[in-house]
Protein backbone atom coordinates (compact mmCIF):
# COMPACT_ATOMS: atom_id res chain seq x y z
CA UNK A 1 0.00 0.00 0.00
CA UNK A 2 1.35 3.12 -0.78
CA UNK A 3 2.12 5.67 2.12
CA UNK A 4 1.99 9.73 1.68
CA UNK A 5 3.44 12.21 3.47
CA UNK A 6 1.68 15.42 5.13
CA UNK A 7 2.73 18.92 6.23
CA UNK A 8 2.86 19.09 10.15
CA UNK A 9 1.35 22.80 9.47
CA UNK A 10 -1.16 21.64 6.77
CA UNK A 11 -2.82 18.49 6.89
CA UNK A 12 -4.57 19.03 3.21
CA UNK A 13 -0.08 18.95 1.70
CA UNK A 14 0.05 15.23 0.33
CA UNK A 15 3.29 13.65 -1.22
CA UNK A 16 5.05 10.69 -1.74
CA UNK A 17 8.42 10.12 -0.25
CA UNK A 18 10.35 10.91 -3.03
CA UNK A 19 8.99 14.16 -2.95
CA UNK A 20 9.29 14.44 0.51
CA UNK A 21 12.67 13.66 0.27
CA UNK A 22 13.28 16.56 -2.44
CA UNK A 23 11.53 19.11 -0.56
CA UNK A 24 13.28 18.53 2.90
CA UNK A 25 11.14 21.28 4.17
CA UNK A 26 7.35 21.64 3.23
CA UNK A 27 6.34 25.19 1.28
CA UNK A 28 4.54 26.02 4.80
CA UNK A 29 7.54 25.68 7.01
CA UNK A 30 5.92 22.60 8.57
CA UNK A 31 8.31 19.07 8.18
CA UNK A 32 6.55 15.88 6.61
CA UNK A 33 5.20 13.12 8.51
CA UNK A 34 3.74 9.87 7.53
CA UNK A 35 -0.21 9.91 6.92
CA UNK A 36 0.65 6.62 9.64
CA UNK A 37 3.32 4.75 10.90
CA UNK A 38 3.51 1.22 8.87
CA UNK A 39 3.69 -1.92 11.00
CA UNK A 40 6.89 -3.59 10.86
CA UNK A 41 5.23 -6.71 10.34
CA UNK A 42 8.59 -8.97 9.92
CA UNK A 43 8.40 -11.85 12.53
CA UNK A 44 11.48 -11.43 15.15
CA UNK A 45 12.87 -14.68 14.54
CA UNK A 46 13.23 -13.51 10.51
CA UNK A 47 15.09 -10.36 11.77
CA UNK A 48 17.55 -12.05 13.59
CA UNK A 49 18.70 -13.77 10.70
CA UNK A 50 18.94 -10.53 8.66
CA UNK A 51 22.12 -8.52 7.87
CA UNK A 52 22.29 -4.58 8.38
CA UNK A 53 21.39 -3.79 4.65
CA UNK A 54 18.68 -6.81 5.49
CA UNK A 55 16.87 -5.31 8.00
CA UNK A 56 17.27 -1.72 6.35
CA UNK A 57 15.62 -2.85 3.36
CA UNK A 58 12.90 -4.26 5.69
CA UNK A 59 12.30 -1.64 8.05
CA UNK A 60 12.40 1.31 4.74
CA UNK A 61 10.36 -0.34 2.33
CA UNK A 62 7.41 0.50 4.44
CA UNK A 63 7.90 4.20 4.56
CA UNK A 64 9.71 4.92 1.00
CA UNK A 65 6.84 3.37 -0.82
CA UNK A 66 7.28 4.68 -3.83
CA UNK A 67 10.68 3.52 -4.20
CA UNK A 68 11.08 0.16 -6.85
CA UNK A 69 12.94 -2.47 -4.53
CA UNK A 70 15.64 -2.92 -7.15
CA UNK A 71 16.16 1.75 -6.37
CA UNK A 72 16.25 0.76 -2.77
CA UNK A 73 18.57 -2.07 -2.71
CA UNK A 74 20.67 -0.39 -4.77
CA UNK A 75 20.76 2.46 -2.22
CA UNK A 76 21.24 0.63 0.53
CA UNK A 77 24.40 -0.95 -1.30
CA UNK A 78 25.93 1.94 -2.24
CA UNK A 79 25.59 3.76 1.55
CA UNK A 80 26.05 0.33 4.31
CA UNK A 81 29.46 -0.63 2.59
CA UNK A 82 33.59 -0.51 3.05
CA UNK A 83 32.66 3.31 3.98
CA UNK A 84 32.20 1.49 7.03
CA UNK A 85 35.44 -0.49 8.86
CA UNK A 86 32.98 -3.49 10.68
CA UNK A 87 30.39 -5.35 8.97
CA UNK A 88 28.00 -5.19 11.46
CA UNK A 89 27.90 -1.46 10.62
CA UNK A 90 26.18 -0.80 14.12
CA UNK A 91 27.95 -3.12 17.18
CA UNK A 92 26.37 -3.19 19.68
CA UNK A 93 28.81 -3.44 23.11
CA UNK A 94 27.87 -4.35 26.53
CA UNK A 95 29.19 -2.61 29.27
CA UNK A 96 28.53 -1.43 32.84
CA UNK A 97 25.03 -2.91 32.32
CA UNK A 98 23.98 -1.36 29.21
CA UNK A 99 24.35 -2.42 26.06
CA UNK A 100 25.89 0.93 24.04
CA UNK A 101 25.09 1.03 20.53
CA UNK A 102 27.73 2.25 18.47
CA UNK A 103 26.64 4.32 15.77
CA UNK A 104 30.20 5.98 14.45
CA UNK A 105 31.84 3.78 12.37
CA UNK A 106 30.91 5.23 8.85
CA UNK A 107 33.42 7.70 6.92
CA UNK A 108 33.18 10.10 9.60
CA UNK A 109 32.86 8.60 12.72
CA UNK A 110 29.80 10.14 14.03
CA UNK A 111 26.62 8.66 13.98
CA UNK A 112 25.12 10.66 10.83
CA UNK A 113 26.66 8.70 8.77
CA UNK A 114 24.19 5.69 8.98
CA UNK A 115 21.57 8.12 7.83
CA UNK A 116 23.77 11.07 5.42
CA UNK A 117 25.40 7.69 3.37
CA UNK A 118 22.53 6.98 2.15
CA UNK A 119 20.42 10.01 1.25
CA UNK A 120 22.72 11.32 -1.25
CA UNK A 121 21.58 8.11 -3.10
CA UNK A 122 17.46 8.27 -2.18
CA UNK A 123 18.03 11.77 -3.51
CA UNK A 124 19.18 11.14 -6.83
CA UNK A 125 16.75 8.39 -7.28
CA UNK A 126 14.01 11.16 -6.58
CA UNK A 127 14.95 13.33 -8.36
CA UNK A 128 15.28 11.05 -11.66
CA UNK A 129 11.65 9.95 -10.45
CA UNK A 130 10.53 12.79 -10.44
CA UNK A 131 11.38 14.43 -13.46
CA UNK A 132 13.54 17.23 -12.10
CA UNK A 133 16.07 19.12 -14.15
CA UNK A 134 17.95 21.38 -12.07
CA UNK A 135 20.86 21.04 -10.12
CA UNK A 136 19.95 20.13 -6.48
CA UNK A 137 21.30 22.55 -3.57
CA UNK A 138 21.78 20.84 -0.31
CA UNK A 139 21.86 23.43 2.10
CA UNK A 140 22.78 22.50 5.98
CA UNK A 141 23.55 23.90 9.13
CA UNK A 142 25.56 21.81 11.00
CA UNK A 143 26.30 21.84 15.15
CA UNK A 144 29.74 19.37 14.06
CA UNK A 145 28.32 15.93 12.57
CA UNK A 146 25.86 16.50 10.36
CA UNK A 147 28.16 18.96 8.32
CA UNK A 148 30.85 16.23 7.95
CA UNK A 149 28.64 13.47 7.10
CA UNK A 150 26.51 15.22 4.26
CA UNK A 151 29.86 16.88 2.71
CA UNK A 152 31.24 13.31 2.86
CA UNK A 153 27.84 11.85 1.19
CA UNK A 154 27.66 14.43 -1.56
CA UNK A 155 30.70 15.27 -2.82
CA UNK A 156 31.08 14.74 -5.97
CA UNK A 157 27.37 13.47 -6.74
CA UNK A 158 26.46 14.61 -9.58
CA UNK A 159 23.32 16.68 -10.06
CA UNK A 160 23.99 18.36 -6.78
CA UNK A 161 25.94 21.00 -4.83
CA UNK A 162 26.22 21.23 -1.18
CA UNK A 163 27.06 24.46 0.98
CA UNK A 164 27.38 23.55 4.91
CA UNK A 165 27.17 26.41 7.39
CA UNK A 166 28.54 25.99 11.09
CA UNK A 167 29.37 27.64 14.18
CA UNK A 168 32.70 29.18 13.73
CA UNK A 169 33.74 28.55 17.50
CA UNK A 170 31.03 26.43 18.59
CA UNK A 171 32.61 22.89 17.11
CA UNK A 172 35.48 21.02 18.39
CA UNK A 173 39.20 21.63 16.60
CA UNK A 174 38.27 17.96 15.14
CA UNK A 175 35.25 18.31 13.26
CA UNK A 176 36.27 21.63 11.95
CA UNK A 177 39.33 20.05 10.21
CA UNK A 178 36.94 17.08 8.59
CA UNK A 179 34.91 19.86 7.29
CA UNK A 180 37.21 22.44 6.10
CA UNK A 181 39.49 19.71 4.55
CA UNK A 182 36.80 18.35 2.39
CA UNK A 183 37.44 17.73 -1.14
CA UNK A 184 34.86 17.93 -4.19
CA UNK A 185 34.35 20.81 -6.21
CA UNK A 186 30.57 20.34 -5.74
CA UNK A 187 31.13 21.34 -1.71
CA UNK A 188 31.07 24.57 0.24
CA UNK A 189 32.19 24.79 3.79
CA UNK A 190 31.21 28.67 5.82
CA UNK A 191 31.60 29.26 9.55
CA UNK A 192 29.54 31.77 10.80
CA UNK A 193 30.51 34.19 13.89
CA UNK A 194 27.69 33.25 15.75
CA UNK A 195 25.67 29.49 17.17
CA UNK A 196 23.96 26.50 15.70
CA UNK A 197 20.95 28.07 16.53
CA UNK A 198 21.73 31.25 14.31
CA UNK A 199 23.36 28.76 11.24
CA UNK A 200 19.66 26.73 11.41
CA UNK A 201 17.84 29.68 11.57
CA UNK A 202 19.80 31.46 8.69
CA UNK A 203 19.15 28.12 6.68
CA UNK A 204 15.53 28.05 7.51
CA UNK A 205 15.32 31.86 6.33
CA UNK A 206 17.33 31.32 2.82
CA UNK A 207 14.58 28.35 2.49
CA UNK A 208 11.71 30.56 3.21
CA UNK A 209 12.63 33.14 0.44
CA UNK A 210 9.89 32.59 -1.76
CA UNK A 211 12.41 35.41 -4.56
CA UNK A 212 15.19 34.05 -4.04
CA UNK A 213 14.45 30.34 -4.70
CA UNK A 214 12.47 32.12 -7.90
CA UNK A 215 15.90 33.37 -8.73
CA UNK A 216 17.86 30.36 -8.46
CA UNK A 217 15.18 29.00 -10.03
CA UNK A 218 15.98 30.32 -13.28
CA UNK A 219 19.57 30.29 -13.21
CA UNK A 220 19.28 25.91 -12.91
CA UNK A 221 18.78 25.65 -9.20
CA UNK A 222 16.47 23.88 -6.62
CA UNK A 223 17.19 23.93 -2.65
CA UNK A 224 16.93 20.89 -0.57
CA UNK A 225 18.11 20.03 2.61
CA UNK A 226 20.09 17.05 4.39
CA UNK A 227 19.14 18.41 7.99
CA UNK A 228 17.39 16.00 10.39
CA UNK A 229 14.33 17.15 9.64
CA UNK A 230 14.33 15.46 6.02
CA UNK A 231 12.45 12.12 6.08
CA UNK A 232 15.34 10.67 3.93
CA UNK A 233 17.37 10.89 7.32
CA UNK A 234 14.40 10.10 9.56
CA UNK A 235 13.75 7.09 7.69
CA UNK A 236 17.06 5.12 7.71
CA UNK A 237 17.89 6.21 11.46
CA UNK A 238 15.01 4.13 12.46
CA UNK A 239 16.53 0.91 10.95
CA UNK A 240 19.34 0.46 13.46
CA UNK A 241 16.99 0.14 16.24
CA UNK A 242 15.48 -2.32 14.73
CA UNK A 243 18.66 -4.02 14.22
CA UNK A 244 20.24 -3.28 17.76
CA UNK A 245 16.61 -5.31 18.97
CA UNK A 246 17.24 -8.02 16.47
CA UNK A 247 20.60 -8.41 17.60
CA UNK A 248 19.77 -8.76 21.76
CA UNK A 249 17.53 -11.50 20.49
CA UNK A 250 19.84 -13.43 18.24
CA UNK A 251 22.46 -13.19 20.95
CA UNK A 252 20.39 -14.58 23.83
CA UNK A 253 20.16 -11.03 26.00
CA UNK A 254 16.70 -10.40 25.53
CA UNK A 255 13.24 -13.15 25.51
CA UNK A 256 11.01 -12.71 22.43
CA UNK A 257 8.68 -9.14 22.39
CA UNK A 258 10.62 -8.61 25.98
CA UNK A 259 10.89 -4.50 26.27
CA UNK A 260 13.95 -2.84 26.06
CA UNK A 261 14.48 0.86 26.98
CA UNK A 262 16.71 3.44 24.73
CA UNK A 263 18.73 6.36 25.82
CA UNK A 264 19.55 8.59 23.29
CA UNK A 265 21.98 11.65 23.77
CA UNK A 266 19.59 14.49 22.00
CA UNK A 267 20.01 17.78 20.22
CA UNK A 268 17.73 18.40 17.35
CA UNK A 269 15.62 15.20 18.16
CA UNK A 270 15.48 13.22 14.99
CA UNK A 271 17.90 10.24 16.36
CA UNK A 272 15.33 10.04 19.45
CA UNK A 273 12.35 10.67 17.03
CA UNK A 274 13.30 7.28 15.07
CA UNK A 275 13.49 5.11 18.20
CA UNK A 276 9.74 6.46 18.48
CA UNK A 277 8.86 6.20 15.40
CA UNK A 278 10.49 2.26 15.74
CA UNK A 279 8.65 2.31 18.87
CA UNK A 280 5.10 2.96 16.95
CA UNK A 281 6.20 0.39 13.82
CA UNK A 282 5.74 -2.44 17.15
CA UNK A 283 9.31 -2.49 18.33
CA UNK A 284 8.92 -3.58 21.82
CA UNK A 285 10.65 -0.36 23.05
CA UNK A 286 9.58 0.65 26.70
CA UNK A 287 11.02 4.11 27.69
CA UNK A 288 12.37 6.66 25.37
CA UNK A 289 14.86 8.46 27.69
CA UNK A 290 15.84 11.74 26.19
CA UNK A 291 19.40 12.63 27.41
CA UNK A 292 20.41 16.56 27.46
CA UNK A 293 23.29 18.19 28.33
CA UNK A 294 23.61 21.91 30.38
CA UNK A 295 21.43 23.27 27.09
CA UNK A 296 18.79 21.48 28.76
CA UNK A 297 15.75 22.56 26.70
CA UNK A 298 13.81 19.03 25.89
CA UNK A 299 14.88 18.17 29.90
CA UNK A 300 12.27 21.22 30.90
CA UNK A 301 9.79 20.84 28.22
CA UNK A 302 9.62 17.00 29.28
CA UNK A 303 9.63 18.32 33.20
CA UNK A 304 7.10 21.06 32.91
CA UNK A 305 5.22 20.94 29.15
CA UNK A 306 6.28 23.98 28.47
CA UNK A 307 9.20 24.63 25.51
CA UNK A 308 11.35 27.75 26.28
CA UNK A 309 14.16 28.84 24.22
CA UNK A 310 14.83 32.16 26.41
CA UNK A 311 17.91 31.14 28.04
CA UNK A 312 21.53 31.45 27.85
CA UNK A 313 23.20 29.07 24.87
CA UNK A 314 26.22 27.11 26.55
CA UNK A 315 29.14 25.98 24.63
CA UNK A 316 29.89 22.57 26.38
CA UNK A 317 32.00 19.91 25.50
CA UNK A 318 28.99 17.75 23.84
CA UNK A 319 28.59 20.70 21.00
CA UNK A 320 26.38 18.66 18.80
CA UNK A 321 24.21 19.06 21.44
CA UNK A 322 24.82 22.48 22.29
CA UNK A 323 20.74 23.40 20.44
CA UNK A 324 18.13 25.78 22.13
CA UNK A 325 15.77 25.22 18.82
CA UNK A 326 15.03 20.98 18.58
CA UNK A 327 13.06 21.03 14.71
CA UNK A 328 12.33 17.62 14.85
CA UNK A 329 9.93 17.94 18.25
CA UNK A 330 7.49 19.40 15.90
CA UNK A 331 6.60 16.05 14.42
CA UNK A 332 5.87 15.05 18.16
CA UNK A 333 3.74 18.19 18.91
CA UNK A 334 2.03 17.33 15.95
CA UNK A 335 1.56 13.34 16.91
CA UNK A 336 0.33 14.25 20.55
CA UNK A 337 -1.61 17.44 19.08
CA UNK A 338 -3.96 14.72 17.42
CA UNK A 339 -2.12 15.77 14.08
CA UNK A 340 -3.82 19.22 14.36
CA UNK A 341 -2.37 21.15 11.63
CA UNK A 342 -3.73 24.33 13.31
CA UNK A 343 -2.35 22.95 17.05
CA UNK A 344 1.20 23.12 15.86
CA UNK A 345 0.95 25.78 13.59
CA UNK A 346 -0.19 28.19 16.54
CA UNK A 347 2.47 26.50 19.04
CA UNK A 348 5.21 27.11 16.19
CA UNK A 349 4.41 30.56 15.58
CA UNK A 350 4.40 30.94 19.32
CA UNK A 351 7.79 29.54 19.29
CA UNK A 352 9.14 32.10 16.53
CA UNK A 353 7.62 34.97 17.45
CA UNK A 354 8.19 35.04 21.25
CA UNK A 355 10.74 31.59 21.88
CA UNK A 356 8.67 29.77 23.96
CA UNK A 357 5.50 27.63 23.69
CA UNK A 358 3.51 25.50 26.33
CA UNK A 359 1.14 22.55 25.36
CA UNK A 360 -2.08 21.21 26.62
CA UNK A 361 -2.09 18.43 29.80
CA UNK A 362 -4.00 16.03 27.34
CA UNK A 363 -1.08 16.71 24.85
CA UNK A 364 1.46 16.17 28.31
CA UNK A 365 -0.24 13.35 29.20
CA UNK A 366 0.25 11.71 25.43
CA UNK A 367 4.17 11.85 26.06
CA UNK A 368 4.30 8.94 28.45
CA UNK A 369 6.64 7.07 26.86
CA UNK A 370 9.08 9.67 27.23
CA UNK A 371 11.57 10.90 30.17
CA UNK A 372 13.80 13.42 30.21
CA UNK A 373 17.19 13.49 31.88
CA UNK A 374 20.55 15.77 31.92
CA UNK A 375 23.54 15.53 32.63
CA UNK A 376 26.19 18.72 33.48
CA UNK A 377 29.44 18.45 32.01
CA UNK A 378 31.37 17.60 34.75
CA UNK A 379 28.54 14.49 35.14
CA UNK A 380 29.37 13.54 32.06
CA UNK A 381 33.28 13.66 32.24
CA UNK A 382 32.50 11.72 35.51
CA UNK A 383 31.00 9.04 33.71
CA UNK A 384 33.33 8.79 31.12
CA UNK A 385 36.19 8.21 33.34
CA UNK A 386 34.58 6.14 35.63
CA UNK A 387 33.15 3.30 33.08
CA UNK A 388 36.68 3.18 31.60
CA UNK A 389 37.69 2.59 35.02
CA UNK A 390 35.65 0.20 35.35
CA UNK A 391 35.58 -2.08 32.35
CA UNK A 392 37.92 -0.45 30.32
CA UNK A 393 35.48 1.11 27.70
CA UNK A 394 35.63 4.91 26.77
CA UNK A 395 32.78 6.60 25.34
CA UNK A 396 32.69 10.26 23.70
CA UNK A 397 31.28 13.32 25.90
CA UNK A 398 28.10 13.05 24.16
CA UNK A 399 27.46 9.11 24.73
CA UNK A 400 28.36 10.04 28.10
CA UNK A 401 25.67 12.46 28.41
CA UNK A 402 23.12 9.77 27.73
CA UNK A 403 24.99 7.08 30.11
CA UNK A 404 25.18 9.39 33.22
CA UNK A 405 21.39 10.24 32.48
CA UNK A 406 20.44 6.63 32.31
CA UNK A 407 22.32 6.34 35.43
CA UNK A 408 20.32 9.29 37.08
CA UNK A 409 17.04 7.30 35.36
CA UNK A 410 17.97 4.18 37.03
CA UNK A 411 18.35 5.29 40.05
CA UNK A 412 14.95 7.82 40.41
CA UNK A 413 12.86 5.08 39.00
CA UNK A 414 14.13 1.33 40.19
CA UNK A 415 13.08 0.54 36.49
CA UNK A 416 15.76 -2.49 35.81
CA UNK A 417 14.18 -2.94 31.81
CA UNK A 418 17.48 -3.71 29.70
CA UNK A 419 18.30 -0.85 27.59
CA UNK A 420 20.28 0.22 24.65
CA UNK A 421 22.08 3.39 24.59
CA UNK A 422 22.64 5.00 21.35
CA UNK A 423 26.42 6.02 21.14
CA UNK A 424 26.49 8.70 18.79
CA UNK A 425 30.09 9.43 18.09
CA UNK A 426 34.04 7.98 18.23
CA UNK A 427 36.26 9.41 21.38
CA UNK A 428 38.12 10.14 18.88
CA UNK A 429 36.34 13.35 17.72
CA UNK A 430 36.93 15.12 20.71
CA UNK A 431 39.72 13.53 22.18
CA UNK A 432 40.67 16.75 24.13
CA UNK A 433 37.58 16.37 26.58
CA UNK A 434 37.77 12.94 26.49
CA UNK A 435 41.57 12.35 27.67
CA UNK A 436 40.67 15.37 30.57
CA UNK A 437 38.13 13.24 31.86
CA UNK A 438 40.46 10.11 32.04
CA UNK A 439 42.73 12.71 33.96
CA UNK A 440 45.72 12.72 31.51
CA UNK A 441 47.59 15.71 30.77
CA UNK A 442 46.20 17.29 27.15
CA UNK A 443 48.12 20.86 27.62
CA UNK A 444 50.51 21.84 24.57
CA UNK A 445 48.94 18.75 22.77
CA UNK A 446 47.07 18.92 19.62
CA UNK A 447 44.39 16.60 18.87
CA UNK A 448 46.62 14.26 16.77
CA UNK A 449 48.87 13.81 19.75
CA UNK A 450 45.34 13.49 22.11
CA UNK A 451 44.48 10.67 19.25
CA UNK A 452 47.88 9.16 19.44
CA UNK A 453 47.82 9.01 23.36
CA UNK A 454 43.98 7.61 23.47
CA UNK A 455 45.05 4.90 20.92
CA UNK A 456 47.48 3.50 23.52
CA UNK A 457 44.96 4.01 26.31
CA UNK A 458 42.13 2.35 24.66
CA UNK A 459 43.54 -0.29 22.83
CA UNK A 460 41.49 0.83 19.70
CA UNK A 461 43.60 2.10 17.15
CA UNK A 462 42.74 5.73 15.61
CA UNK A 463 40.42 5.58 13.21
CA UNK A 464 40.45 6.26 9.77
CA UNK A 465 38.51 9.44 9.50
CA UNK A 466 41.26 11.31 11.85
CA UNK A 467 44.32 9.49 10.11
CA UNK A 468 42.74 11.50 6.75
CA UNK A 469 42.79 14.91 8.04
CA UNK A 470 46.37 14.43 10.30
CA UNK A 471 48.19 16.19 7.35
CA UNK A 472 45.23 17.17 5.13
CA UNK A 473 45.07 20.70 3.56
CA UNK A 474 42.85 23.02 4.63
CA UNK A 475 40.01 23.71 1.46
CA UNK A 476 37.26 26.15 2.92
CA UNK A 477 38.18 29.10 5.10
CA UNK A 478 35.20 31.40 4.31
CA UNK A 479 33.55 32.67 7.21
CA UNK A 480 30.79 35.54 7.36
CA UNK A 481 28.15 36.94 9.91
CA UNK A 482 24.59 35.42 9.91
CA UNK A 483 23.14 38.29 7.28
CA UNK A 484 25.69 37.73 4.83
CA UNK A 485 24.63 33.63 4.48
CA UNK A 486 22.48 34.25 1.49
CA UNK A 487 25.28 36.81 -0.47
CA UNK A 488 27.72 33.51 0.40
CA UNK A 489 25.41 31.12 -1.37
CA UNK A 490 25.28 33.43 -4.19
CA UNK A 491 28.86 33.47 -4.28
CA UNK A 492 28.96 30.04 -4.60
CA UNK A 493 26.84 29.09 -7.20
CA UNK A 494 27.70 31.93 -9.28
């Protein structure tokens, strides 16, 4: 049966996913959501057996409907293979009573690359299906993965160009190199003197020019976006929880339809967003523990129903957390609004024009099978250093963000359900804050050195993504203030 798409800010907006997938962004503002979340309906026992492309194929064939399967499978090929350095493509590890879920060993070890390998790929086979002509502009603000991940997954596609704007001091010395070192004369790298928070709303403006797209328009141009909020990242980040459940069975952790919680280290809310949306497919998923960091925005909207941005943005050492504006909540405003188009377009409006919004207790009440946790930086250092103590395993600031909240979680509720934590990124991208935590001496090292020195801590070597950018050359060094973002992308494409 074929599934269709709808605007969170107007109901009566109908696509297909390929659309969808073009768009990013609906004409409204408002993001795409299924018309209804397809059951999974693949018995558990079949899963188990399945590899990672497997169960992809499985778990996206319901939602990208009007995909061929010989256009998916091909897609899935091209993004799950040597790009990553295990087969599995998503271990899953247990330690300290957890089992984390390691979602970082694509191209550039963060965990946007099991999403951003593949929709360069769902993209082009959109595009083709639907009939489009022009060169497609992926345009993306980044808070230090994302940027990384989509430059990796576009370059050099043809049919498209990609510009990625970031935080000039708001990402660690790491990720900047893997973005401004990126080759492919299709990709644009510009730091901006400001936060995330300005990049995505910059982004969101250029998108909402109704001229200016009219004026790239003619010149050969179409925007899209490879943000969170496009279902052709949505999708695919769905399919490792799927797999990570599959796995606990086939290895004997877990009984057959036996719960599992998830803890997932959150930002802009898409990666939690596809454990719920995994959750509603008939994963048995129990709690969807929402892990923040001192930017604790989600941690007070869970708390109190009521979403404020009006606070002081910290730069912490998680920084792809470091987001006062989540865009993908709005797909779960709209779910618990009773998909009231005129709900969330109010609440949203409420949100732009004044920063904050607060929903209804019926809508609160809907949101059970959420809790929200944070964790300060110095819990989170704590945590790294002592779970390496104790088994030897070190996690990156932001996994540790979602381990000392499930700790916190634990520990308020008594709830012993078995969970998976999603482990979002490598140590290796910010081995500065990592190697403090552990209490070894970082001054007058660079983050080579860091690598070098975690390598013999660890026992893992360094990876491959940081080996690449040791010597590389620096390619991108444009940086601008927030009004100048559009004049850059003009600038760019000539």
């Amino acid at each position: 049966m074929d599934l269709f798409y709808k605007s969170t800010r107007d109901s009566k907006v109908r696509v297909t996913a390929s659309q969808a997938i073009l768009q990013g962004l609906s004409e409204d503002g408002g993001l795409f959501v299924p018309e209804a979340v397809p059951a999974l309906n693949v018995s558990l026992k079949e899963l188990a057996g399945m590899t990672y492309q497997e169960t992809a194929y499985a778990v996206m064939s319901r939602f990208l409907t009007d995909f061929t399967e010989d256009e998916l499978k091909d897609c899935i090929a091209k993004a799950y293979d040597s790009k990553f350095d295990l087969p599995q493509i998503a271990p899953l590890v247990k330690a300290e009573g957890a089992y984390y879920l390691e979602l970082f060993h694509g191209a550039t070890i963060a965990f946007k690359d099991m999403a951003l390998s593949i929709l360069p790929h769902l993209m082009t086979v959109s595009a083709r299906k639907n009939q489009i002509k022009e060169e497609i502009v992926i345009l993306t603000a980044t808070s230090g993965d994302t940027g990384k991940a989509a430059l990796a997954g576009f370059a050099d596609v043809p049919g498209t160009r990609i510009i990625v704007f970031y935080p000039k001091d708001g990402v660690s010395p790491v990720q900047e190199k893997q973005m401004v070192t990126q080759k492919g004369d299709n990709t644009f790298v510009v730091g901006i003197r400001g936060n995330f928070d300005d990049a995505q709303s910059g982004v969101k403006a250029i998108f909402g020019d109704a001229a200016f797209k009219e004026e790239l328009a003619k010149k050969g141009f179409r925007f899209s976006s490879a943000n969170s909020i496009n279902v052709g990242r949505l999708v695919p980040q769905i399919v490792y929880y799927v797999y990570a459940y599959a796995r606990l069975f086939a290895d004997g952790e877990i009984q057959k339809n036996e719960p599992v919680n998830v803890v997932v280290p959150t930002g802009n809310f898409g990666n939690i967003l596809a454990a719920y949306y995994a959750k509603q497919m008939g994963l048995p998923i129990g709690k969807l523990i929402c892990a923040s960091n001192d930017n604790k925005v989600l941690y007070d909207f869970f708390r109190t129903g009521c979403y404020d941005r009006n606070r002081e943005f910290l730069l912490t050492t998680s920084p792809s957390m470091d987001i006062l504006i989540s865009s993908n909540l709005e797909r779960l405003i709209y779910q618990v609004a009773d998909q009231n188009d005129e709900t969330d377009r109010r609440l949203m409006k409420e949100l732009a024009e004044h920063g904050h919004y607060e929903i209804t207790p019926g809508m609160e009440e809907r949101l059970g099978d959420f809790y929200g946790g944070y964790a300060s930086q110095e819990e989170a250092a704590a945590a790294i250093r002592s779970v390496y103590e104790a088994v030897g395993y070190v996690m990156d600031t932001h996994t540790a963000v979602a381990s000392c909240v499930y700790e916190k979680y634990r520990q308020e509720t008594g709830d012993s359900t078995k969970t998976v934590i999603a482990s979002t990124a490598s140590p290796y991208k910010f081995t500065g804050s990592v190697m403090e935590a552990l209490g070894k001496r970082t001054e007058g090292m660079d983050d080579f050195e860091l690598a070098d020195a975690l390598a013999v801590l660890s026992g893992v070597p360094v990876p491959r993504a940081v080996e690449e950018i040791r010597n590389a050359r620096v390619l991108h060094n444009t940086v601008v203030d927030v009004d100048e973002m559009k004049q850059a992308v003009k600038e760019f494409l000539g």
